[in-house]
C-alpha atoms as a PDB file:
ATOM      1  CA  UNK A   1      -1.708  21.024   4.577  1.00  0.00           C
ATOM      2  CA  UNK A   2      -0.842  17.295   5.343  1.00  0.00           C
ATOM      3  CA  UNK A   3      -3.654  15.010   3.823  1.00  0.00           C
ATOM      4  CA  UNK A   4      -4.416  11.915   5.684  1.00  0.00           C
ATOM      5  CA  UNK A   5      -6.602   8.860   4.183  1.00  0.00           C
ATOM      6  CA  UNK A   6      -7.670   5.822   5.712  1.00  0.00           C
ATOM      7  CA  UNK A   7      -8.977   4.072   9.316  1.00  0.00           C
ATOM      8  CA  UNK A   8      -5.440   3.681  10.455  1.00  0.00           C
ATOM      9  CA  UNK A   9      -3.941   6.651   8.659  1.00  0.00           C
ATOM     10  CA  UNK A  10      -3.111   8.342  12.104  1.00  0.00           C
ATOM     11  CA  UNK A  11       0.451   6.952  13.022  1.00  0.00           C
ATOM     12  CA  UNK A  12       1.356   9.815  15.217  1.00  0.00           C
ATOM     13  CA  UNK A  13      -0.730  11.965  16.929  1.00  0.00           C
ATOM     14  CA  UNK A  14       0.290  15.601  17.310  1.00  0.00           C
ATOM     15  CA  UNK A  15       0.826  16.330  21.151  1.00  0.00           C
ATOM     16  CA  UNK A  16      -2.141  19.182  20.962  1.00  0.00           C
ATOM     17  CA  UNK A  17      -5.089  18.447  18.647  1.00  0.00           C
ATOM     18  CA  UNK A  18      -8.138  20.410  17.400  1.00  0.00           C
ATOM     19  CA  UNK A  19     -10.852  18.353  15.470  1.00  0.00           C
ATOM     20  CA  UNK A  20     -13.533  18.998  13.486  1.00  0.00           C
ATOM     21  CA  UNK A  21     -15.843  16.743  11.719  1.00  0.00           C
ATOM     22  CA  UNK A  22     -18.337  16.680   8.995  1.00  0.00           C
ATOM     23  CA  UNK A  23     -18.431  15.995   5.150  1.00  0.00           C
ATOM     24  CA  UNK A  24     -18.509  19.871   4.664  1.00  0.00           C
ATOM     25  CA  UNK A  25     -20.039  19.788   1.291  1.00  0.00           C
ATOM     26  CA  UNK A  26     -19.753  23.301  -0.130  1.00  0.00           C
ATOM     27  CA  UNK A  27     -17.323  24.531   2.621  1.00  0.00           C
ATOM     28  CA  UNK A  28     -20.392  27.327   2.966  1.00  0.00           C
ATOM     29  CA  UNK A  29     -20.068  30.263   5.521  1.00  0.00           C
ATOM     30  CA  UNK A  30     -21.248  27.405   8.424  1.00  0.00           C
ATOM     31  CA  UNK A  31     -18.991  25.315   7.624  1.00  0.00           C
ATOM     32  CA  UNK A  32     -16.290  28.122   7.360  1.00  0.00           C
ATOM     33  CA  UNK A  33     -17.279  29.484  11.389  1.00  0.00           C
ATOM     34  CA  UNK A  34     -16.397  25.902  12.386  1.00  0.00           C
ATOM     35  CA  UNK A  35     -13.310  25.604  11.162  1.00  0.00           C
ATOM     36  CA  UNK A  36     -12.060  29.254  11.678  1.00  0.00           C
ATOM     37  CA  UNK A  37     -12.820  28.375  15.024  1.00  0.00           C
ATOM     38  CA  UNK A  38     -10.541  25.169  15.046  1.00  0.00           C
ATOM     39  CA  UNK A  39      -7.524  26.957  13.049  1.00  0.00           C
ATOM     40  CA  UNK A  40      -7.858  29.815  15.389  1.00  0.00           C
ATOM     41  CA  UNK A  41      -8.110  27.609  19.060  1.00  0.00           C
ATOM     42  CA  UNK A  42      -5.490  25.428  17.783  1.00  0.00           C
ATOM     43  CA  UNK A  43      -2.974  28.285  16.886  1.00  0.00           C
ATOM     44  CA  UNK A  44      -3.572  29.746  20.051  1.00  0.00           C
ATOM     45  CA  UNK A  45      -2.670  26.150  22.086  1.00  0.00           C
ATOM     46  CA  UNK A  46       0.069  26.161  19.551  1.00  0.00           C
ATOM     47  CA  UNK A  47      -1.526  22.585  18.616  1.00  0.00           C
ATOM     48  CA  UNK A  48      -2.749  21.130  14.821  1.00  0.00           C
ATOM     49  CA  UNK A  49      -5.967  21.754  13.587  1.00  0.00           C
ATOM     50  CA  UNK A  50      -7.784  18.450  12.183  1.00  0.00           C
ATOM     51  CA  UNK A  51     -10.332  18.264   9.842  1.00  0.00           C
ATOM     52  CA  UNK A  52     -12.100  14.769   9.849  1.00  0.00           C
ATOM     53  CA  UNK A  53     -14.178  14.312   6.397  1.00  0.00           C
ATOM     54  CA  UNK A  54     -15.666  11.566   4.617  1.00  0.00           C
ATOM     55  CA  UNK A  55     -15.556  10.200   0.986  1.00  0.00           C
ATOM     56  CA  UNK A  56     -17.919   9.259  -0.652  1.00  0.00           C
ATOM     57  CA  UNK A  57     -20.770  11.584   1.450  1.00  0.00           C
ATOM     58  CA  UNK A  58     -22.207   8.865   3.771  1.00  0.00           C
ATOM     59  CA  UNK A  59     -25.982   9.816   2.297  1.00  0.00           C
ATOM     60  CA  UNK A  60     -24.764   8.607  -1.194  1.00  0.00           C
ATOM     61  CA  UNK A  61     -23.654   5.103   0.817  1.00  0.00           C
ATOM     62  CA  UNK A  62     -27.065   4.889   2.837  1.00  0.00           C
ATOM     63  CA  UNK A  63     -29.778   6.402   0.265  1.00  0.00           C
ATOM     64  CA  UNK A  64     -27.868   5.977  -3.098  1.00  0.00           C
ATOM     65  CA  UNK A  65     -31.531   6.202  -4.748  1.00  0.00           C
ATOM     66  CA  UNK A  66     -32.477  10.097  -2.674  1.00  0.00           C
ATOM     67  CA  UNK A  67     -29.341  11.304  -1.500  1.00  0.00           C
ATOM     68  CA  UNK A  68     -28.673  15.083  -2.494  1.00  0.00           C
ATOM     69  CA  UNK A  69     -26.397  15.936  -5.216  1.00  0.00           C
ATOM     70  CA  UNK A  70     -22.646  17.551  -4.392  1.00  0.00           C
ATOM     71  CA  UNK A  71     -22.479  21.478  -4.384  1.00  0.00           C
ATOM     72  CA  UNK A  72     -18.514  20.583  -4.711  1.00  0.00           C
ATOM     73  CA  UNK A  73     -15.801  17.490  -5.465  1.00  0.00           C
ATOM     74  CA  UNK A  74     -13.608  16.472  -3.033  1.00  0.00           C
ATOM     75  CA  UNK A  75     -10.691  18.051  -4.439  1.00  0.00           C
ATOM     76  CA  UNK A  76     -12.462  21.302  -4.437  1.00  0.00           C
ATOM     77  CA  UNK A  77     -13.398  21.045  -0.832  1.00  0.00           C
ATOM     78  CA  UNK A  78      -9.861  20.194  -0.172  1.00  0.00           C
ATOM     79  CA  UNK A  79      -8.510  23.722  -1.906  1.00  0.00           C
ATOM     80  CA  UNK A  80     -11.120  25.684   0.737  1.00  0.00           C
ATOM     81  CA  UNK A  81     -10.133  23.891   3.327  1.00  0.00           C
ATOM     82  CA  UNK A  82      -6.561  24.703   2.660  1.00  0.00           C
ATOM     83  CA  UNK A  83      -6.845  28.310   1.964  1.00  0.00           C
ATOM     84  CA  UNK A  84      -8.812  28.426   6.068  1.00  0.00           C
ATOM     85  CA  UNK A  85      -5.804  27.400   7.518  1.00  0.00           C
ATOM     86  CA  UNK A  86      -6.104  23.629   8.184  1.00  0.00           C
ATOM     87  CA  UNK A  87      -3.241  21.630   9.206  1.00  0.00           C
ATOM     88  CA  UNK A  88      -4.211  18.357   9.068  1.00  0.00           C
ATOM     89  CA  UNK A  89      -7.142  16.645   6.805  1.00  0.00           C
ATOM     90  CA  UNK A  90      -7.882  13.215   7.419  1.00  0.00           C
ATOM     91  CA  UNK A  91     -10.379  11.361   5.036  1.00  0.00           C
ATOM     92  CA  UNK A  92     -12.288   8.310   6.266  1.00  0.00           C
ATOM     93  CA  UNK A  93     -13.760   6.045   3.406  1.00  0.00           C
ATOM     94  CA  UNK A  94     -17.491   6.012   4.259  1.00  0.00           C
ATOM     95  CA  UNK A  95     -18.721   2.626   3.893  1.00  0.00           C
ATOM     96  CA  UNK A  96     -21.579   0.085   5.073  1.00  0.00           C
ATOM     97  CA  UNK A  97     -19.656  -0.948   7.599  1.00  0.00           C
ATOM     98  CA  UNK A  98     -18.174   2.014   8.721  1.00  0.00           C
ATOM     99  CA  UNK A  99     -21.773   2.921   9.405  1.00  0.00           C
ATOM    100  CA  UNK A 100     -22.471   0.283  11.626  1.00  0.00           C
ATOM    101  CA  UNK A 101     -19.902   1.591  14.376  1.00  0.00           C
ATOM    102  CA  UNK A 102     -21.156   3.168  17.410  1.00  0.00           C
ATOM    103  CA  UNK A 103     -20.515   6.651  18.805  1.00  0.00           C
ATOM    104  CA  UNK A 104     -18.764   5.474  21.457  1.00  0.00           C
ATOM    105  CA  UNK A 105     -16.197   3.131  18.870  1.00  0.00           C
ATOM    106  CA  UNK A 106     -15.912   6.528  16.757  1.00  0.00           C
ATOM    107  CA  UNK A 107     -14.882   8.380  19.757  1.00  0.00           C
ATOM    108  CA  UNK A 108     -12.256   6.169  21.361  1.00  0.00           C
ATOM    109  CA  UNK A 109     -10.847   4.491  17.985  1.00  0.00           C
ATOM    110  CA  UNK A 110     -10.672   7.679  15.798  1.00  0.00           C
ATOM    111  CA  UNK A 111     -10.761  10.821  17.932  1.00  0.00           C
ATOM    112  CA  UNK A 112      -9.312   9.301  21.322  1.00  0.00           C
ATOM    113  CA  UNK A 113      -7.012   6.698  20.679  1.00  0.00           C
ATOM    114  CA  UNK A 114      -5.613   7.703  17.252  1.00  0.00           C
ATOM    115  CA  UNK A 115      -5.764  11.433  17.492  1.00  0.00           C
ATOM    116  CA  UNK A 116      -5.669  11.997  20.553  1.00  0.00           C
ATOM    117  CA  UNK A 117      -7.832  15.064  20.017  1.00  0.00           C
ATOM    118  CA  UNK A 118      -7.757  17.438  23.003  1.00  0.00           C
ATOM    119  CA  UNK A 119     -10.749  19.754  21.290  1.00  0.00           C
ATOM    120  CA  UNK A 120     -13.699  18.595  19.487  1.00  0.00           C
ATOM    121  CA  UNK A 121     -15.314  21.706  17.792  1.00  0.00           C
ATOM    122  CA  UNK A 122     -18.892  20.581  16.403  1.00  0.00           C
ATOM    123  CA  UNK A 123     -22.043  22.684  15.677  1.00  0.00           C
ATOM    124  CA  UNK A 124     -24.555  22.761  18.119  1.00  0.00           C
ATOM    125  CA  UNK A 125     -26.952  19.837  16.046  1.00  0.00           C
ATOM    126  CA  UNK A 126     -24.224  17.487  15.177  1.00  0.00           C
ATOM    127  CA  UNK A 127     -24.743  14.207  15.058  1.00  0.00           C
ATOM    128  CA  UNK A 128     -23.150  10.883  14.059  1.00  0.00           C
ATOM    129  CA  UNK A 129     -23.074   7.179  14.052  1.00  0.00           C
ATOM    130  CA  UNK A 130     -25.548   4.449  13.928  1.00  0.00           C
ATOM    131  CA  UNK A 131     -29.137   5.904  13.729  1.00  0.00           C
ATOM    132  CA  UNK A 132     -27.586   8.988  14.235  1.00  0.00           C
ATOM    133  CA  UNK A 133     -26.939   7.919  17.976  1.00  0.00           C
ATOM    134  CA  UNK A 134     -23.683  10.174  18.291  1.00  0.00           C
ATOM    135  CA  UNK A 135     -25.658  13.538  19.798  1.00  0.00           C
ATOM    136  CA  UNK A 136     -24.144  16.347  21.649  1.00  0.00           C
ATOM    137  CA  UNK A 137     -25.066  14.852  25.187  1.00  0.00           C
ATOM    138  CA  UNK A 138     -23.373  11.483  23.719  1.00  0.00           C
ATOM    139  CA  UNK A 139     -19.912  13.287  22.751  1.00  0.00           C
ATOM    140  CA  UNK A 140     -19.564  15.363  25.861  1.00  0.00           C
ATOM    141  CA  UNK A 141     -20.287  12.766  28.172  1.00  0.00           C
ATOM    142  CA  UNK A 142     -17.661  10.125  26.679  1.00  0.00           C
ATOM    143  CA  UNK A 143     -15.435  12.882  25.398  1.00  0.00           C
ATOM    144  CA  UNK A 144     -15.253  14.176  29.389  1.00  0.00           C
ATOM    145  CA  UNK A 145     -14.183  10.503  30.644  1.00  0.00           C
ATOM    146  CA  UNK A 146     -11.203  10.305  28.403  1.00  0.00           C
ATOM    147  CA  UNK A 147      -9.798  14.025  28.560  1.00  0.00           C
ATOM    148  CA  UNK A 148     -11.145  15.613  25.596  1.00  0.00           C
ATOM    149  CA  UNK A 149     -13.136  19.299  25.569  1.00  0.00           C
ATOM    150  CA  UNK A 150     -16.487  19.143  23.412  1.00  0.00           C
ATOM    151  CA  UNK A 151     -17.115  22.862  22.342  1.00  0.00           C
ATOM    152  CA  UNK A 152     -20.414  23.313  20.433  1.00  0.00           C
ATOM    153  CA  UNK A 153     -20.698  26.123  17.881  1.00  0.00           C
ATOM    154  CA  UNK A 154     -24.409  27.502  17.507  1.00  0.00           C
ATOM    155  CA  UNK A 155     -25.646  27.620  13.941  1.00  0.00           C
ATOM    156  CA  UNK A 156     -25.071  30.689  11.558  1.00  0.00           C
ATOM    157  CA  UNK A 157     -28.520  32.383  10.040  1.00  0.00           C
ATOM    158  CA  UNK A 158     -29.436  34.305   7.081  1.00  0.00           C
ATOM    159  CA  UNK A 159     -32.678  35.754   6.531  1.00  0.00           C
ATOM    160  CA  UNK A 160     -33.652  34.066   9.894  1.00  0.00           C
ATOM    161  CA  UNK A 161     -32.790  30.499   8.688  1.00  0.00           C
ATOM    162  CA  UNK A 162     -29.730  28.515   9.158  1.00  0.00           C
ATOM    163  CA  UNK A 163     -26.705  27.823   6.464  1.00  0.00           C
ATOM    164  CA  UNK A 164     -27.196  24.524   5.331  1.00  0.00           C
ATOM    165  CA  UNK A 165     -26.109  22.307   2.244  1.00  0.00           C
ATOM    166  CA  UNK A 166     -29.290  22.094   1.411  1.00  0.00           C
ATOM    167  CA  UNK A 167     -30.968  25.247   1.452  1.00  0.00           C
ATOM    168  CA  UNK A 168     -28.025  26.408  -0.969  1.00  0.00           C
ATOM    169  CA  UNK A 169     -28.765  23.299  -3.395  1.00  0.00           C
ATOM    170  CA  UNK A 170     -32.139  24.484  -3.607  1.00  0.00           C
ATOM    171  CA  UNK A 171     -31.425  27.746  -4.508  1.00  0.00           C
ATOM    172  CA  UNK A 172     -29.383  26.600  -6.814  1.00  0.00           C
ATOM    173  CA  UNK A 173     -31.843  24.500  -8.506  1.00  0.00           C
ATOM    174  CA  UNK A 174     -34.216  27.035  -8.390  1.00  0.00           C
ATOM    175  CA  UNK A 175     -31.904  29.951  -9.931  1.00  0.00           C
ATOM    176  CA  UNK A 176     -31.114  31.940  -6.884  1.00  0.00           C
ATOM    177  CA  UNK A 177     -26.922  32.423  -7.871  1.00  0.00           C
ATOM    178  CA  UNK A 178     -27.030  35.387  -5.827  1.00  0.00           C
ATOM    179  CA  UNK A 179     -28.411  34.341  -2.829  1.00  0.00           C
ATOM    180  CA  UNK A 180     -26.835  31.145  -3.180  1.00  0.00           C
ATOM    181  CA  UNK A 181     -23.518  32.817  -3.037  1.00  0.00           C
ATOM    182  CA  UNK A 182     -24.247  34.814  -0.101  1.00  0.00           C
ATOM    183  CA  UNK A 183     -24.317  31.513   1.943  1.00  0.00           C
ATOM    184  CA  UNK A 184     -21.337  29.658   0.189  1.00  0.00           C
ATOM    185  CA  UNK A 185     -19.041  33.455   0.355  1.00  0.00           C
ATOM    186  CA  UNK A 186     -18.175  31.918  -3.227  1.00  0.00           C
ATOM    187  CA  UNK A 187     -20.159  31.545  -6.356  1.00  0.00           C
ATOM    188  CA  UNK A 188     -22.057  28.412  -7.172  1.00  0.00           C
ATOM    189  CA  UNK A 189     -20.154  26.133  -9.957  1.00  0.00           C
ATOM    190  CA  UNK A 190     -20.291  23.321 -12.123  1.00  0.00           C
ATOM    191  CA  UNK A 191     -17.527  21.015 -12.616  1.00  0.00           C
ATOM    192  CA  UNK A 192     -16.312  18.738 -15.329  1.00  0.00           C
ATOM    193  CA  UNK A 193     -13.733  17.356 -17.311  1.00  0.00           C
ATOM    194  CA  UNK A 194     -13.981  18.945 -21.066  1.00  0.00           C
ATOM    195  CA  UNK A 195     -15.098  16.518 -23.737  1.00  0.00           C
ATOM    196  CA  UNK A 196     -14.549  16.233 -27.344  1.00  0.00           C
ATOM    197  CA  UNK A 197     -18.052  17.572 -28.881  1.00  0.00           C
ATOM    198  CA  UNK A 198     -19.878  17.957 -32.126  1.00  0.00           C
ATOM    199  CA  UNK A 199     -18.152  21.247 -33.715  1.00  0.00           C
ATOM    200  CA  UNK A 200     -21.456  23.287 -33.348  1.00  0.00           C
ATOM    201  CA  UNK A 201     -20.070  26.166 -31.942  1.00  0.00           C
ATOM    202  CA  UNK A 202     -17.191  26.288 -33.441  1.00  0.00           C
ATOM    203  CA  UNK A 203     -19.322  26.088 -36.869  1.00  0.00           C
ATOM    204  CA  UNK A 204     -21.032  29.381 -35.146  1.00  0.00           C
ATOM    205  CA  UNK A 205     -18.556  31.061 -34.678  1.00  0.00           C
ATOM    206  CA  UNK A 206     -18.137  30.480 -31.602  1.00  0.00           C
ATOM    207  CA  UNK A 207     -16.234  27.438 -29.885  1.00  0.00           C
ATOM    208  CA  UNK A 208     -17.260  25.826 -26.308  1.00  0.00           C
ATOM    209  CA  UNK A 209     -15.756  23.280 -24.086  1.00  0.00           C
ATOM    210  CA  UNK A 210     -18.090  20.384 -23.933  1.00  0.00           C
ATOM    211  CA  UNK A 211     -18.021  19.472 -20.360  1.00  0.00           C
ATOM    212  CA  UNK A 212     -18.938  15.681 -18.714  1.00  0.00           C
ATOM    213  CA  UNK A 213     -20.423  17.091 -15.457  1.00  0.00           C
ATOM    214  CA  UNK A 214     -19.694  15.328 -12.025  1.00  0.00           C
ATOM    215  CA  UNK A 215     -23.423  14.497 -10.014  1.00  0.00           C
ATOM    216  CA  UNK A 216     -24.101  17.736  -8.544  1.00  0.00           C
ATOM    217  CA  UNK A 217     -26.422  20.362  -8.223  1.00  0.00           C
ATOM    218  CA  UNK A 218     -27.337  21.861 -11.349  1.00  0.00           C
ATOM    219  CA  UNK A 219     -29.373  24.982 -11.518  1.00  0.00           C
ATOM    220  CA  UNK A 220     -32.128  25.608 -14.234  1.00  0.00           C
ATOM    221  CA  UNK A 221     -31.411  25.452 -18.116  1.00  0.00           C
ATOM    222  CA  UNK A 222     -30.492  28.125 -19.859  1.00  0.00           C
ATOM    223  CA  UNK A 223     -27.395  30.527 -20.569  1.00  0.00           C
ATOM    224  CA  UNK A 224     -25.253  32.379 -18.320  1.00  0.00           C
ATOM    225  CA  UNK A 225     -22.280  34.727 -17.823  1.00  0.00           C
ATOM    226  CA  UNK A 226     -19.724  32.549 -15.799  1.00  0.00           C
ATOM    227  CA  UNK A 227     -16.150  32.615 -15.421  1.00  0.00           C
ATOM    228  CA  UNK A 228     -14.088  29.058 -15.814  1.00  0.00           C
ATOM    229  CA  UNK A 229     -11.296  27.973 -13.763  1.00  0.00           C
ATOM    230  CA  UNK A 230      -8.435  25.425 -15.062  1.00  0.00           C
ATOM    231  CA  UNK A 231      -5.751  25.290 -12.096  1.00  0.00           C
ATOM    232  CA  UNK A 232      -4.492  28.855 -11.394  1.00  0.00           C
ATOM    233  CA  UNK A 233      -5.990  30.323 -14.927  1.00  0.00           C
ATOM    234  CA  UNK A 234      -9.110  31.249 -15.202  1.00  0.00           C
ATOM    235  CA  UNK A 235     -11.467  33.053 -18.033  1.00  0.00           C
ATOM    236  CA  UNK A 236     -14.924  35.238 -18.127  1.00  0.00           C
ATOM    237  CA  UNK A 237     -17.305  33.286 -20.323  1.00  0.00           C
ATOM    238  CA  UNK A 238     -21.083  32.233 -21.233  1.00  0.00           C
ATOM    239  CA  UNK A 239     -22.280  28.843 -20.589  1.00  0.00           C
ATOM    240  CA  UNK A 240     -25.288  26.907 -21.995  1.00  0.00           C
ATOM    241  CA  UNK A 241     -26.964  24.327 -20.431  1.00  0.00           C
ATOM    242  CA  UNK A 242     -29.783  22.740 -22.164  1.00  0.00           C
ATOM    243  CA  UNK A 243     -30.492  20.389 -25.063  1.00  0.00           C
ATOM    244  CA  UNK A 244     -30.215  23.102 -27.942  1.00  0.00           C
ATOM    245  CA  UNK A 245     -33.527  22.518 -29.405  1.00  0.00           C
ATOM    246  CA  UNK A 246     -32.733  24.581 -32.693  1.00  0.00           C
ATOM    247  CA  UNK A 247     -30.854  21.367 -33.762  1.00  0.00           C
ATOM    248  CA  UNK A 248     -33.693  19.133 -32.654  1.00  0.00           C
ATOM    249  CA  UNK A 249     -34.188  16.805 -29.552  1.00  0.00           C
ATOM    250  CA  UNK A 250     -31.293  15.242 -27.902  1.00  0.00           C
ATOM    251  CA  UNK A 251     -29.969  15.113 -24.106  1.00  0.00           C
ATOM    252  CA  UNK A 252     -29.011  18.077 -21.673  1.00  0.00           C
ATOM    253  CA  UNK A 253     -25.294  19.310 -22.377  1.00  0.00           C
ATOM    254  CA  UNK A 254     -23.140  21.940 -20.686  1.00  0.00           C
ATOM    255  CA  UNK A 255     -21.176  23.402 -23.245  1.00  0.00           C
ATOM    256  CA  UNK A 256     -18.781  27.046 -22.829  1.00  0.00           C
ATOM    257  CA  UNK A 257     -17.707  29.772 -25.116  1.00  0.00           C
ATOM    258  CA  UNK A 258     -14.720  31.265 -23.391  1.00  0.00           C
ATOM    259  CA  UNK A 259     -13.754  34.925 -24.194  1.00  0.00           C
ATOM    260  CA  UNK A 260     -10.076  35.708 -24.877  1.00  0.00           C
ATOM    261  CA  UNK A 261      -8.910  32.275 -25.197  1.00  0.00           C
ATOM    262  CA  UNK A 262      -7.358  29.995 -28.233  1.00  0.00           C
ATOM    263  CA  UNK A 263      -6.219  26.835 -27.717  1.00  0.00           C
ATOM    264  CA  UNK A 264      -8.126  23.306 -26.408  1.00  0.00           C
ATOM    265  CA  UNK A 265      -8.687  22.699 -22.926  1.00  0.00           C
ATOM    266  CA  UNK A 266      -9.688  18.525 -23.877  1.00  0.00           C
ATOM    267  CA  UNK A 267      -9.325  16.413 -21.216  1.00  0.00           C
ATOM    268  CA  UNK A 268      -8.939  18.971 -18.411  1.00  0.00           C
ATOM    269  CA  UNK A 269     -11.065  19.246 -15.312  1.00  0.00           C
ATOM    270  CA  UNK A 270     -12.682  22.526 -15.064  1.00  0.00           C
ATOM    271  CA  UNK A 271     -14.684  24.676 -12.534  1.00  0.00           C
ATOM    272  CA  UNK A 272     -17.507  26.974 -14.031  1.00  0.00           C
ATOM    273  CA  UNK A 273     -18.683  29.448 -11.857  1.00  0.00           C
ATOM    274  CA  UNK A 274     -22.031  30.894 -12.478  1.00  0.00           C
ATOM    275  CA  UNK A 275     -22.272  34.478 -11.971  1.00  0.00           C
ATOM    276  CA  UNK A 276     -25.711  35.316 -13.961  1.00  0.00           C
ATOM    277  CA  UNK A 277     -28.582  33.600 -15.388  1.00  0.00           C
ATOM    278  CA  UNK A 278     -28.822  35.616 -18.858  1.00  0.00           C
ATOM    279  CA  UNK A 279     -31.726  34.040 -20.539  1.00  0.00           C
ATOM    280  CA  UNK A 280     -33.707  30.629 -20.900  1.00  0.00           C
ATOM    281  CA  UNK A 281     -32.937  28.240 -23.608  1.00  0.00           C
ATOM    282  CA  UNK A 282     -35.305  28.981 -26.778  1.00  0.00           C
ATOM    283  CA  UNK A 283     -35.690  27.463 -30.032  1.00  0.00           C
ATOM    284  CA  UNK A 284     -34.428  29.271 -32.915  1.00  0.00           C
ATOM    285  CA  UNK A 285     -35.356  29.021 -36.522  1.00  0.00           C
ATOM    286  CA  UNK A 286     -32.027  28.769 -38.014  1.00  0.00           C
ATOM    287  CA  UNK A 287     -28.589  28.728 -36.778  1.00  0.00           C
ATOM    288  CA  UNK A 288     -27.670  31.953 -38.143  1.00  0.00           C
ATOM    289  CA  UNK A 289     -30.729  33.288 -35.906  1.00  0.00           C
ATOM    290  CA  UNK A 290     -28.777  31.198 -32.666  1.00  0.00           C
ATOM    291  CA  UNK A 291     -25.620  32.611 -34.026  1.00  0.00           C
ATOM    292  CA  UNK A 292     -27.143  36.215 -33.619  1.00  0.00           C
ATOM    293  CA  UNK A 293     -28.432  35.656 -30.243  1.00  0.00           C
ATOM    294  CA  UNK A 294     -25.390  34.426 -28.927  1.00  0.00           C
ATOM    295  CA  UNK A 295     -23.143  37.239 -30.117  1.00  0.00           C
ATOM    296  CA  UNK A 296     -25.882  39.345 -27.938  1.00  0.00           C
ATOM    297  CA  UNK A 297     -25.349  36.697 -25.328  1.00  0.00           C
ATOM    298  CA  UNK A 298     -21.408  36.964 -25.544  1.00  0.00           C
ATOM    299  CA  UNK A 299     -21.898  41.063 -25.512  1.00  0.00           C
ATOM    300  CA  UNK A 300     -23.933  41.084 -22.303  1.00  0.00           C
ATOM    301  CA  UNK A 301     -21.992  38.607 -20.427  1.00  0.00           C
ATOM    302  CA  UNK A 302     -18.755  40.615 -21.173  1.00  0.00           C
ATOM    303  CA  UNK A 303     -20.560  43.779 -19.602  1.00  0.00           C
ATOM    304  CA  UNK A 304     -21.996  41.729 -16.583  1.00  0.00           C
ATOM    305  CA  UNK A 305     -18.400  40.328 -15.984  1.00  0.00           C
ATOM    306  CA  UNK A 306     -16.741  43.674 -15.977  1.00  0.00           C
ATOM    307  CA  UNK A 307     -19.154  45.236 -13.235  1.00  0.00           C
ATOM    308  CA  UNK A 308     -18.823  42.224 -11.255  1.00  0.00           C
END
């Protein structure tokens, strides 16, 4: 997959072009029909498939103070879109003044005179631009004066709603891993680079990576059977997410015991996927009682992971 950044990062266009565009946060089974359908239409034009994104997600430029948290980082939205098939994925810094173009700049400078995209697959409510200005109607009608095909794709539904970004961060946020990962066709996860922490669970018994989590959608505290990813390895484990009140008051830290491994993983960037909620956080009266409970924890988690 060749990865593209910048305005101008287009030097030469491929002779036969498929686009897509959209910040794609979460990659989730809407996002997926989209660009399946570019990978495939391309392939069969024997042209490139394009993938237009943004970085940062133009909401966190706009509405810094209400945009929506991530469901994913860039670089994890990059691995899905590699694993679809995408040829070519060109990232446009999202800025103030990027913002300020017009549909009709967007169309000729990016997908007309750079890219000289023959297909523009788009789902059937996309819009762009200033105010939002860029409809279907808008896209078809320039995109037919300069040669290039608009296809829209109509919207994917489960349980009579559409896939969206956020329907699957409220789930999240409201504990719904299962049905969350019916709409991303992946499990929900956390992501992080592990910190140096306090020795706690290593004084248990039981070590954790202390993880520095990116802004993103967190779902509610407690502990859960997850497994953790670290490039091309990956472990079952149980996560906690919470402020551990048996030590007394302090913030909200994601900390995981991983089972079968030895060794540090300081300083790495992580995935967590979350498989199961297996309890709240509670309060216990000593740390031999917490030490107890999460030998329990670590017990049930094991089982969950091996039916999963």
């Amino acid at each position: 997959m060749r990865l593209l950044k910048g305005l101008d990062a287009v030097r030469r266009a491929p002779t036969c072009t498929v686009a897509t565009v959209g910040v794609f946060d979460g990659v989730h089974l809407a996002h997926q029909q989209l660009i399946r359908s570019t990978v495939r239409l391309a392939r069969r034009l024997q042209g490139t498939s394009v993938v237009i994104t943004f970085d940062p997600d133009p909401e966190a430029v706009l509405h810094p103070s209400s945009a929506p948290p991530a469901l994913m980082p860039l670089a994890t939205r990059l691995q899905h879109l590699k694993t679809l098939g995408v040829e070519w994925v060109w990232i446009i810094p999202f800025t103030r003044r990027f913002a300020l173009w017009t549909p009709r700049r967007f169309i000729r400078d990016i997908l007309i005179n750079q890219l000289r995209a023959r297909i523009l697959i788009v789902g059937q409510t996309f819009a762009f631009g200033r105010n939002r200005q860029g409809d279907m109607e808008v896209l078809q009608t320039i995109g037919a004066r300069d040669g290039m095909q608009v296809i829209a794709v109509r919207p994917i539904t489960r349980g009579g709603l559409p896939v969206s970004s956020s329907r699957i961060r409220q789930l999240i946020e409201q504990g719904h891993l299962t049905e969350a990962r019916g709409l991303l066709g992946c499990p929900p996860a956390l992501y992080g680079t592990v910190i140096r922490g306090v020795g706690r669970g290593r004084g248990l018994g039981f070590p954790t990576a202390n993880l520095r989590l990116n802004p993103q959608v967190v779902p509610p505290q407690g502990v859960y059977a997850v497994v953790v990813h670290s490039g091309p390895r990956r472990w079952p484990g149980v996560m906690n997410l919470g402020t551990r009140p048996t030590f007394g008051p302090g913030p909200v830290v994601c900390e995981v015991h991983l089972l079968g491994f030895s060794g540090s993983l300081r300083g790495r960037f992580i995935a967590v996927e979350l498989l199961a909620r297996l309890r709240g956080e509670r309060c216990f009266f000593s740390p031999r009682a917490l030490s107890r409970q999460v030998r329990r924890d670590t017990t049930r988690a094991r089982r969950l992971l091996t039916q999963l």
